[in-house]
Every structure is written in C-alpha cells, then in structure tokens.
C-alpha atoms as a PDB file:
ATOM      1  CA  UNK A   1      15.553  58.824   7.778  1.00  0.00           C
ATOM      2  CA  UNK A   2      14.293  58.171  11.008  1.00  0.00           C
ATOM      3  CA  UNK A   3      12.678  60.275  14.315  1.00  0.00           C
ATOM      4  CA  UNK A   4      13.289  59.730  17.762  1.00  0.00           C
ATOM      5  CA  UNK A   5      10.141  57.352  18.039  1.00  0.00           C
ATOM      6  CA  UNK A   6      12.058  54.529  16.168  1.00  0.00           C
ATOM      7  CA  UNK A   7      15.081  54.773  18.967  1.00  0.00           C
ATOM      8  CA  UNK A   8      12.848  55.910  21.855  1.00  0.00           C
ATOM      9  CA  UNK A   9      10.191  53.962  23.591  1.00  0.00           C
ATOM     10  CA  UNK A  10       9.286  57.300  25.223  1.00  0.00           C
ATOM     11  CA  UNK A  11      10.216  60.793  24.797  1.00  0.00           C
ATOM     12  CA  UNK A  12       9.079  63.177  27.662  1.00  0.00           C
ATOM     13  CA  UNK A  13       9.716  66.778  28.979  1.00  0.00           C
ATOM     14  CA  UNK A  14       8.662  67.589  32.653  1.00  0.00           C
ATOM     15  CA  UNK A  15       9.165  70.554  35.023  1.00  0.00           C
ATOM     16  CA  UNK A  16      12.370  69.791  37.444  1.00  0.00           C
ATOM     17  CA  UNK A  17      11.499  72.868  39.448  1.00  0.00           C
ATOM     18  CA  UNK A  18      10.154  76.077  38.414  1.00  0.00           C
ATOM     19  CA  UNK A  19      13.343  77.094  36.933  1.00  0.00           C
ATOM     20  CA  UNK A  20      14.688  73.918  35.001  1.00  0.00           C
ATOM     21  CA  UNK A  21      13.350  72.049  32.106  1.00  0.00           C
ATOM     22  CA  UNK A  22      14.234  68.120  31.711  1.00  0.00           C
ATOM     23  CA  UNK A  23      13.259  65.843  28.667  1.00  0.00           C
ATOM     24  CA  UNK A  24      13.574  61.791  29.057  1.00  0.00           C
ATOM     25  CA  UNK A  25      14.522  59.875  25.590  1.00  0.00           C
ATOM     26  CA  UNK A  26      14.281  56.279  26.943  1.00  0.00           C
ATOM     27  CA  UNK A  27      15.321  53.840  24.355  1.00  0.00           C
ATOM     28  CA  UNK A  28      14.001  50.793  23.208  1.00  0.00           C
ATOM     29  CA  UNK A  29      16.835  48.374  23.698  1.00  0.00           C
ATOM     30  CA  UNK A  30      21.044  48.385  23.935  1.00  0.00           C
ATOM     31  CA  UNK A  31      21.375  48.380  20.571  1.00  0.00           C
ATOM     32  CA  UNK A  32      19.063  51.477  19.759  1.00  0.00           C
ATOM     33  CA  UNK A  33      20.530  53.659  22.529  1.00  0.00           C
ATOM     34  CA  UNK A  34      23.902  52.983  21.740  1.00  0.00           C
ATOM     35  CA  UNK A  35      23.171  53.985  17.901  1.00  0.00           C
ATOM     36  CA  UNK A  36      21.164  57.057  19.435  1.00  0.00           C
ATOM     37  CA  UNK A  37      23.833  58.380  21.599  1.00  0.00           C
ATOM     38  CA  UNK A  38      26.544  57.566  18.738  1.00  0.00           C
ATOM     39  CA  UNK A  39      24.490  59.896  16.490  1.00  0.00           C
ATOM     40  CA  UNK A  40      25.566  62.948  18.669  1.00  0.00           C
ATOM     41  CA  UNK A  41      22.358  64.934  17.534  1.00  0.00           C
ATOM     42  CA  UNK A  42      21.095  65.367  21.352  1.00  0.00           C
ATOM     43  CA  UNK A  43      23.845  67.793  21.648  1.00  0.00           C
ATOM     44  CA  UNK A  44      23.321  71.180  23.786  1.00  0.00           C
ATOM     45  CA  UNK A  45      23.805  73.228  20.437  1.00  0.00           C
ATOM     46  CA  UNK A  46      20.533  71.476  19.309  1.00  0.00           C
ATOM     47  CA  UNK A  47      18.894  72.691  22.917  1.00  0.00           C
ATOM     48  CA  UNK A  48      20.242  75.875  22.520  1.00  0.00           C
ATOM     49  CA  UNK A  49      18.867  76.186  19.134  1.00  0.00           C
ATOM     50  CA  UNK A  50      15.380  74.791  20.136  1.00  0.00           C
ATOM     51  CA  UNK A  51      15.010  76.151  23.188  1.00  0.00           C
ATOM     52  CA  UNK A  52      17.128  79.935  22.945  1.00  0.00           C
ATOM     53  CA  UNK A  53      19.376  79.575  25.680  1.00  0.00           C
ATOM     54  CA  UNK A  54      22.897  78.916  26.383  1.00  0.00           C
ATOM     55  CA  UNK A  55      24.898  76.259  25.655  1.00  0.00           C
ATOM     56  CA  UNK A  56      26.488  76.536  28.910  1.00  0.00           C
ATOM     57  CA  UNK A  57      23.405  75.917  30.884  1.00  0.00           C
ATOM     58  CA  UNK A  58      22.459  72.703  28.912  1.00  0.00           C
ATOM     59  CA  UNK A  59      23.363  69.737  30.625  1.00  0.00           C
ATOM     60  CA  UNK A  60      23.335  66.594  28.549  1.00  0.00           C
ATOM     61  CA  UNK A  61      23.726  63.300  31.054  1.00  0.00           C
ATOM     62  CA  UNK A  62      24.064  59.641  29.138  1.00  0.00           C
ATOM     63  CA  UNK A  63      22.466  56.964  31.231  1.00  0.00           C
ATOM     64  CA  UNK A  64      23.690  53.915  29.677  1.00  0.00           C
ATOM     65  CA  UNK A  65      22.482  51.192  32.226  1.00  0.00           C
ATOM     66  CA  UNK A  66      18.958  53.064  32.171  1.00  0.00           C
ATOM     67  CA  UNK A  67      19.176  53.020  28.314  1.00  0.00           C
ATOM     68  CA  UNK A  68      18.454  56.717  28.943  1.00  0.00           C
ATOM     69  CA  UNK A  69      19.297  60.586  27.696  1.00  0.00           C
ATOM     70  CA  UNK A  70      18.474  63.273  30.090  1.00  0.00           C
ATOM     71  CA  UNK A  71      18.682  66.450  29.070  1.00  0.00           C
ATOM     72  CA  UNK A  72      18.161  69.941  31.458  1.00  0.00           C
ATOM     73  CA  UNK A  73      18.022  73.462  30.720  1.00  0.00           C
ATOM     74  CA  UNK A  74      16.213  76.670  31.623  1.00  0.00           C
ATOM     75  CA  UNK A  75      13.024  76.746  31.402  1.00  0.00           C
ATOM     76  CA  UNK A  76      11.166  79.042  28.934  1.00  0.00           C
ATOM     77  CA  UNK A  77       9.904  80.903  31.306  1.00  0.00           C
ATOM     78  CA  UNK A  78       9.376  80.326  35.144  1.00  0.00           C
ATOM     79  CA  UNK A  79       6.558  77.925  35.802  1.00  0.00           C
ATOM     80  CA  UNK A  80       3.156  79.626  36.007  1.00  0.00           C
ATOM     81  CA  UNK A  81       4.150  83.097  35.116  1.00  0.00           C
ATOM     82  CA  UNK A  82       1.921  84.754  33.196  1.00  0.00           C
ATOM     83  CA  UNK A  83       4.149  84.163  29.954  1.00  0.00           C
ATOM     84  CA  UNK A  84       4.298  80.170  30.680  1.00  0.00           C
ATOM     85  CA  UNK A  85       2.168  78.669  27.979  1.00  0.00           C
ATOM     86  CA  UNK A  86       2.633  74.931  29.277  1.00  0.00           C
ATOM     87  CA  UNK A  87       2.705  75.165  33.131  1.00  0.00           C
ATOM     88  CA  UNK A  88       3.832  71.532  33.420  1.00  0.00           C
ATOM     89  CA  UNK A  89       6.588  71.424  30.849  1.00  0.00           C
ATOM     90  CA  UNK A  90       4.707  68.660  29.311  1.00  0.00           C
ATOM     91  CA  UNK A  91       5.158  69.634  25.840  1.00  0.00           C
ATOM     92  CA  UNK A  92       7.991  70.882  25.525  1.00  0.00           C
ATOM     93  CA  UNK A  93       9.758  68.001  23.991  1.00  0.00           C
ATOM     94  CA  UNK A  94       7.059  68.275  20.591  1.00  0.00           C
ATOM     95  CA  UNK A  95       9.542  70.286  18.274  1.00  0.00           C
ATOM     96  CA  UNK A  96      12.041  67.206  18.769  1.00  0.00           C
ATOM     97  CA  UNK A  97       9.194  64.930  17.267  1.00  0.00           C
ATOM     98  CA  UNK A  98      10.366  65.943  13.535  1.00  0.00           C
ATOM     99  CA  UNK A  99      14.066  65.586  14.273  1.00  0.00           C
ATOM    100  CA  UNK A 100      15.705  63.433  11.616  1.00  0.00           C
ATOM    101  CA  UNK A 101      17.936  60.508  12.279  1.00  0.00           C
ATOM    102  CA  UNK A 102      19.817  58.356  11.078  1.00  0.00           C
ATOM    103  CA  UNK A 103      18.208  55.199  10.459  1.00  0.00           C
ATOM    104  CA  UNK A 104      19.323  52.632  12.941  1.00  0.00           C
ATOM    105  CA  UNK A 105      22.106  50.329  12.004  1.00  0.00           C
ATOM    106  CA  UNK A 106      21.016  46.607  11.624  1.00  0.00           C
ATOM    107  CA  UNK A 107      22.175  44.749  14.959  1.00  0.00           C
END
C-alpha cells in the first residue's frame, strides 16, 4: 500500500477564512496525479467522515494543469474561538497522513 506522500510532493491544510477549511495535495508529476485522482479516495464522503460535516458542503476541485486536489469544507470550529485547537488550520490535514493507497501504477 501506499500514503499520500508517495503521490504528493506536499500535502497542506490552511484557513480560507474563518469559516472554511482547504487542504492542498500537490502531486509529484502527471503520472502520479492522474493515478491519485483515478483512485477516487479524496472523495467528500472521506471529508465528511474525517472531518463530521456534510457531504454537501465539501467541495472537491481537480486541478489537472496544477497537478493539484483542493479540497474545502467547514471548518471545525470558527477560527480562534475558544474551541479552535489549531487557529491556523495548519494541521488539519495529519489524519490523512495514514490514508492507504493504492500503490502507483508503473508509468
């Protein structure tokens, strides 16, 4: 099996606003984001899941000529209330670092 580290150069999550959530997977070449996005695991049930919210408020955008997966959502809670354990967003993506994948299909 394989994580999102072997697709993705660089996984992030980041505030986009006080009310929205976004996470980055930026992938390493064609070839690695077109087996990523075939997988279909960055799905909104998987957000949903992770982060307890509504499919219907996940919005998953492919960015093929940016190699790219953006993903937004509600966040948590609204940045710096006094329930907001990661005022930034910045680590929000870390329960998608023990996703399994598929390994990667030889080019």
């Amino acid at each position: 099996m394989a994580t999102l580290l072997d697709y993705c150069s660089l996984v992030r999550s980041k505030n986009a606003g006080p009310f929205t959530l976004t996470l980055d997977f930026m992938c390493h070449d064609q070839h690695t984001y077109e087996a990523l996005t075939s997988t279909g695991i960055l799905n909104r049930t998987l957000f949903a899941g992770l982060f307890d919210t509504s499919e219907n408020e996940i919005l998953v955008v492919n960015h093929p000529h940016a190699l790219a997966v953006k993903v937004s959502l509600p966040r948590p809670s609204v940045q710096g209330d006094q329930h907001d354990s990661d005022c930034y967003a910045g680590q929000q993506y870390a329960p998608l670092m023990e996703l399994q994948l598929p390994e990667i299909p030889c080019a």
